[in-house]
N, C-alpha and C. Protein backbone atom coordinates (compact mmCIF):
# COMPACT_ATOMS: atom_id res chain seq x y z
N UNK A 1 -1.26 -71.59 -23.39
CA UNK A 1 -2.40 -71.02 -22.70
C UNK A 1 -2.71 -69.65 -23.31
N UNK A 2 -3.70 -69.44 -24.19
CA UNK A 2 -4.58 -68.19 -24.16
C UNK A 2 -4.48 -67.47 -23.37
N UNK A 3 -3.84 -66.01 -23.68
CA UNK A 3 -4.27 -64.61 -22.60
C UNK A 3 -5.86 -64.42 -22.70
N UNK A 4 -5.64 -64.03 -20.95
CA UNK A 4 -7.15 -63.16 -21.03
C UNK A 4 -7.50 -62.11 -21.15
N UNK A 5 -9.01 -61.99 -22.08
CA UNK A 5 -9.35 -60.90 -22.58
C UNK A 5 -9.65 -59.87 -21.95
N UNK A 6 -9.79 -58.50 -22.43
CA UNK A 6 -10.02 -57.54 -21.41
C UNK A 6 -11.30 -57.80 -20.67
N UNK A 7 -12.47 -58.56 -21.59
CA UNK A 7 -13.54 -58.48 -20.48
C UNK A 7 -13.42 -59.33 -19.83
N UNK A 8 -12.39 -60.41 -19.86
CA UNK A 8 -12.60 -61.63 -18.39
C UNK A 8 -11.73 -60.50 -17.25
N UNK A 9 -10.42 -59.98 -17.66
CA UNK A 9 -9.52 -59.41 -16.98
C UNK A 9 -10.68 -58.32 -16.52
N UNK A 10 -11.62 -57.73 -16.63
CA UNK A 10 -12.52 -56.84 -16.01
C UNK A 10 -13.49 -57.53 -15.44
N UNK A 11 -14.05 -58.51 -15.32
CA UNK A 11 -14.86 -59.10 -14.20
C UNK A 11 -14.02 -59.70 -13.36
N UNK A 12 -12.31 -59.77 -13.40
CA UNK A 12 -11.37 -60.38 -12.41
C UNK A 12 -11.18 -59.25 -11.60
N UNK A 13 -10.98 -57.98 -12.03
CA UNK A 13 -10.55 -56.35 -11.84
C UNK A 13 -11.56 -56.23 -10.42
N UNK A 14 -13.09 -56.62 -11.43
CA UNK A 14 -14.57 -55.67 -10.15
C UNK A 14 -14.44 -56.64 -8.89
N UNK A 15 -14.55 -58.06 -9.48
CA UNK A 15 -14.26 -59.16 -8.24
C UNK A 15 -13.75 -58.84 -6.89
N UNK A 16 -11.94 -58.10 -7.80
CA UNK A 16 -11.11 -58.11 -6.48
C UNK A 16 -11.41 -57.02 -5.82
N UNK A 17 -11.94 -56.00 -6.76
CA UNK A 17 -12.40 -54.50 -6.08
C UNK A 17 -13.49 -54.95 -5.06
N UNK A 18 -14.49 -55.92 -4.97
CA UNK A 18 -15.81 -55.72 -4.09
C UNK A 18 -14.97 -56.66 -3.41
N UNK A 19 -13.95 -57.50 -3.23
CA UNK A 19 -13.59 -58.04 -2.18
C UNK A 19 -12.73 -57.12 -1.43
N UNK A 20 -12.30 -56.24 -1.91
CA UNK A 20 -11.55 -55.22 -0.69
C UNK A 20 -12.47 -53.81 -0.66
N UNK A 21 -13.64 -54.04 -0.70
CA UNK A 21 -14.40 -53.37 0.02
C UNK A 21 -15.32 -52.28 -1.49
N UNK A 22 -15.23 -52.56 -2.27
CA UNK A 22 -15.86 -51.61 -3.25
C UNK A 22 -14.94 -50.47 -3.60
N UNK A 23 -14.20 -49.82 -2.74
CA UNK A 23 -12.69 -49.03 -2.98
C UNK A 23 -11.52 -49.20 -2.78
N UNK A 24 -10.54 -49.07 -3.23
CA UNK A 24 -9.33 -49.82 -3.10
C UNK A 24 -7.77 -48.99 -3.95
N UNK A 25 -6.84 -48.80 -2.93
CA UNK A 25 -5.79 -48.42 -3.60
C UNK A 25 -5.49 -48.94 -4.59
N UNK A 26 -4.96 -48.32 -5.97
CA UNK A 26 -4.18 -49.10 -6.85
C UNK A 26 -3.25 -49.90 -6.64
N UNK A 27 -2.60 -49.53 -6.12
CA UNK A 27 -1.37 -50.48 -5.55
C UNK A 27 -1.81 -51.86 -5.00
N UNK A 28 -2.34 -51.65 -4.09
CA UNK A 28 -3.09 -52.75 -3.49
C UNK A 28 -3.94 -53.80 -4.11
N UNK A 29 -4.57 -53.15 -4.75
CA UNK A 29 -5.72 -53.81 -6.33
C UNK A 29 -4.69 -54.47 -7.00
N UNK A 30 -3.70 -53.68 -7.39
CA UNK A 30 -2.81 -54.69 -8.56
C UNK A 30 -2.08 -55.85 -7.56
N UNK A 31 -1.84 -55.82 -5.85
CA UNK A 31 -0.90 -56.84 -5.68
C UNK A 31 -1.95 -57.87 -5.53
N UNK A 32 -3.06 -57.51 -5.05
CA UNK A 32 -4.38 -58.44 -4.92
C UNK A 32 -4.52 -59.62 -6.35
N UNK A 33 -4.83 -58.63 -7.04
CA UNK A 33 -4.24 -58.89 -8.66
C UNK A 33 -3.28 -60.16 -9.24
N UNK A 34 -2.36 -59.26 -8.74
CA UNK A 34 -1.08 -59.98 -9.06
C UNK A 34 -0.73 -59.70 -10.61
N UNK A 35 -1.32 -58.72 -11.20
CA UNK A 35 -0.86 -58.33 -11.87
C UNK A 35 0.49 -57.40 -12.43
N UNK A 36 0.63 -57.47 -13.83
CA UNK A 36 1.80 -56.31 -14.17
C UNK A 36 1.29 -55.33 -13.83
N UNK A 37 1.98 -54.17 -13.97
CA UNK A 37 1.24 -52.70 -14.20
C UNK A 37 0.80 -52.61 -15.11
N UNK A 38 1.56 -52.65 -17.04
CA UNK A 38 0.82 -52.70 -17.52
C UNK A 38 -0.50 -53.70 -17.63
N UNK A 39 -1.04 -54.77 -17.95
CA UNK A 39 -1.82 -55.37 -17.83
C UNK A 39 -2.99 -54.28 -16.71
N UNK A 40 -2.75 -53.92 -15.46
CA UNK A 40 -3.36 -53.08 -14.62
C UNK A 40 -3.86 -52.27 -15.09
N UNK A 41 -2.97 -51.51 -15.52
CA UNK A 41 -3.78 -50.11 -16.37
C UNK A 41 -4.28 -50.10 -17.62
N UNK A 42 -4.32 -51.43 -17.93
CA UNK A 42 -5.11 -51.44 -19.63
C UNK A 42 -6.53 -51.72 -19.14
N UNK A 43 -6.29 -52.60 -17.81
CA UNK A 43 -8.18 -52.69 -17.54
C UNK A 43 -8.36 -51.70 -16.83
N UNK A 44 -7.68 -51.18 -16.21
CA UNK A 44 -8.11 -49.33 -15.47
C UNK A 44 -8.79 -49.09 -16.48
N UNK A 45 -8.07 -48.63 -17.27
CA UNK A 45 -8.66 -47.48 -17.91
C UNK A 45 -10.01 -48.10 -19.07
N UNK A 46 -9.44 -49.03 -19.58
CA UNK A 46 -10.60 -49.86 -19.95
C UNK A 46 -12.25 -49.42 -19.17
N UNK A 47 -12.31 -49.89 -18.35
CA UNK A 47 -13.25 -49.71 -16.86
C UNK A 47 -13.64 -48.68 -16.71
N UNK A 48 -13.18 -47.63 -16.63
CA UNK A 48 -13.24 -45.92 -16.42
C UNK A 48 -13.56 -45.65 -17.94
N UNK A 49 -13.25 -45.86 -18.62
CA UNK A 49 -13.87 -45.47 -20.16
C UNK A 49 -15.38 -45.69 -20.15
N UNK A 50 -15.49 -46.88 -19.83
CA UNK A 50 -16.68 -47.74 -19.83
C UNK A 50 -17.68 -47.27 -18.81
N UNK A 51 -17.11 -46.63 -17.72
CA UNK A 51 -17.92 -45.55 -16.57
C UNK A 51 -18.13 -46.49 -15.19
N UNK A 52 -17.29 -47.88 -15.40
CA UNK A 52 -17.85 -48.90 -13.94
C UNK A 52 -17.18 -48.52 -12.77
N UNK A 53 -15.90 -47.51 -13.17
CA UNK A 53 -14.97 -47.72 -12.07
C UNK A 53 -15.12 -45.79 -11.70
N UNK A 54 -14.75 -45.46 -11.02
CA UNK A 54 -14.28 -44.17 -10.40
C UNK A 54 -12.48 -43.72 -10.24
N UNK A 55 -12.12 -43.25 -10.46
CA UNK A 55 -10.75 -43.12 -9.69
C UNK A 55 -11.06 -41.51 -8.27
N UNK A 56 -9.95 -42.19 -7.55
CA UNK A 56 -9.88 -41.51 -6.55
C UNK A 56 -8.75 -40.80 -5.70
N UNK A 57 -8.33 -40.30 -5.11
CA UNK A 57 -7.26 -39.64 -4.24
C UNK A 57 -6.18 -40.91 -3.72
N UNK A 58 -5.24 -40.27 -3.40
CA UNK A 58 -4.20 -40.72 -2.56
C UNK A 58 -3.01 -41.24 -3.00
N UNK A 59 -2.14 -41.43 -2.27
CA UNK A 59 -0.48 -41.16 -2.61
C UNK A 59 -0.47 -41.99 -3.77
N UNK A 60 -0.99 -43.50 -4.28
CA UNK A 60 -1.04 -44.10 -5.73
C UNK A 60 -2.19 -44.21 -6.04
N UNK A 61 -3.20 -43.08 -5.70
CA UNK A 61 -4.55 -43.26 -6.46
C UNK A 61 -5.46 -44.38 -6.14
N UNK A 62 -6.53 -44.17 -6.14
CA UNK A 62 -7.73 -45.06 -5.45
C UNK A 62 -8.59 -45.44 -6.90
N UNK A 63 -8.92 -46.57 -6.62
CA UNK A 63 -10.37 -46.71 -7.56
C UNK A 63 -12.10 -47.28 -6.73
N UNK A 64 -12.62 -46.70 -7.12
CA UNK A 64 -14.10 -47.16 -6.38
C UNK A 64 -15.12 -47.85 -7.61
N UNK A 65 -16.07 -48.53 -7.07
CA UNK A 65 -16.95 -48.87 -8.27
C UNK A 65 -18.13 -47.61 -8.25
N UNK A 66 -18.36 -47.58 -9.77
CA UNK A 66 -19.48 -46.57 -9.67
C UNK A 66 -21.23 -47.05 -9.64
């Protein structure tokens, strides 16, 4: 089985983000996920490069869509 690419893994990323409300702990995002960490933070930051995502406050950091 083929890994997925960063841009499928980023329309999987926004998906789970507008299903828990448009903002969402990291932590939470990745168990939603079910992702690794790494894998997590390659489309973080991916996303935030790209300007779709926001990051935000709190004890493991928030992300919002922009």
């Amino acid at each position: 089985m083929a890994r997925p690419t960063i841009a499928q893994d980023s329309k999987l990323f926004i998906a789970a983000l507008r299903k828990l409300g448009s903002s969402a702990g990291n932590g939470a995002l990745r168990d939603a996920l079910g992702w690794s960490e790494t894998r997590y933070w390659k489309v973080h930051a991916s996303l935030f490069e790209a300007e779709k995502i926001a990051k935000g406050r709190g004890r493991g950091g928030s992300v919002a869509l922009v």
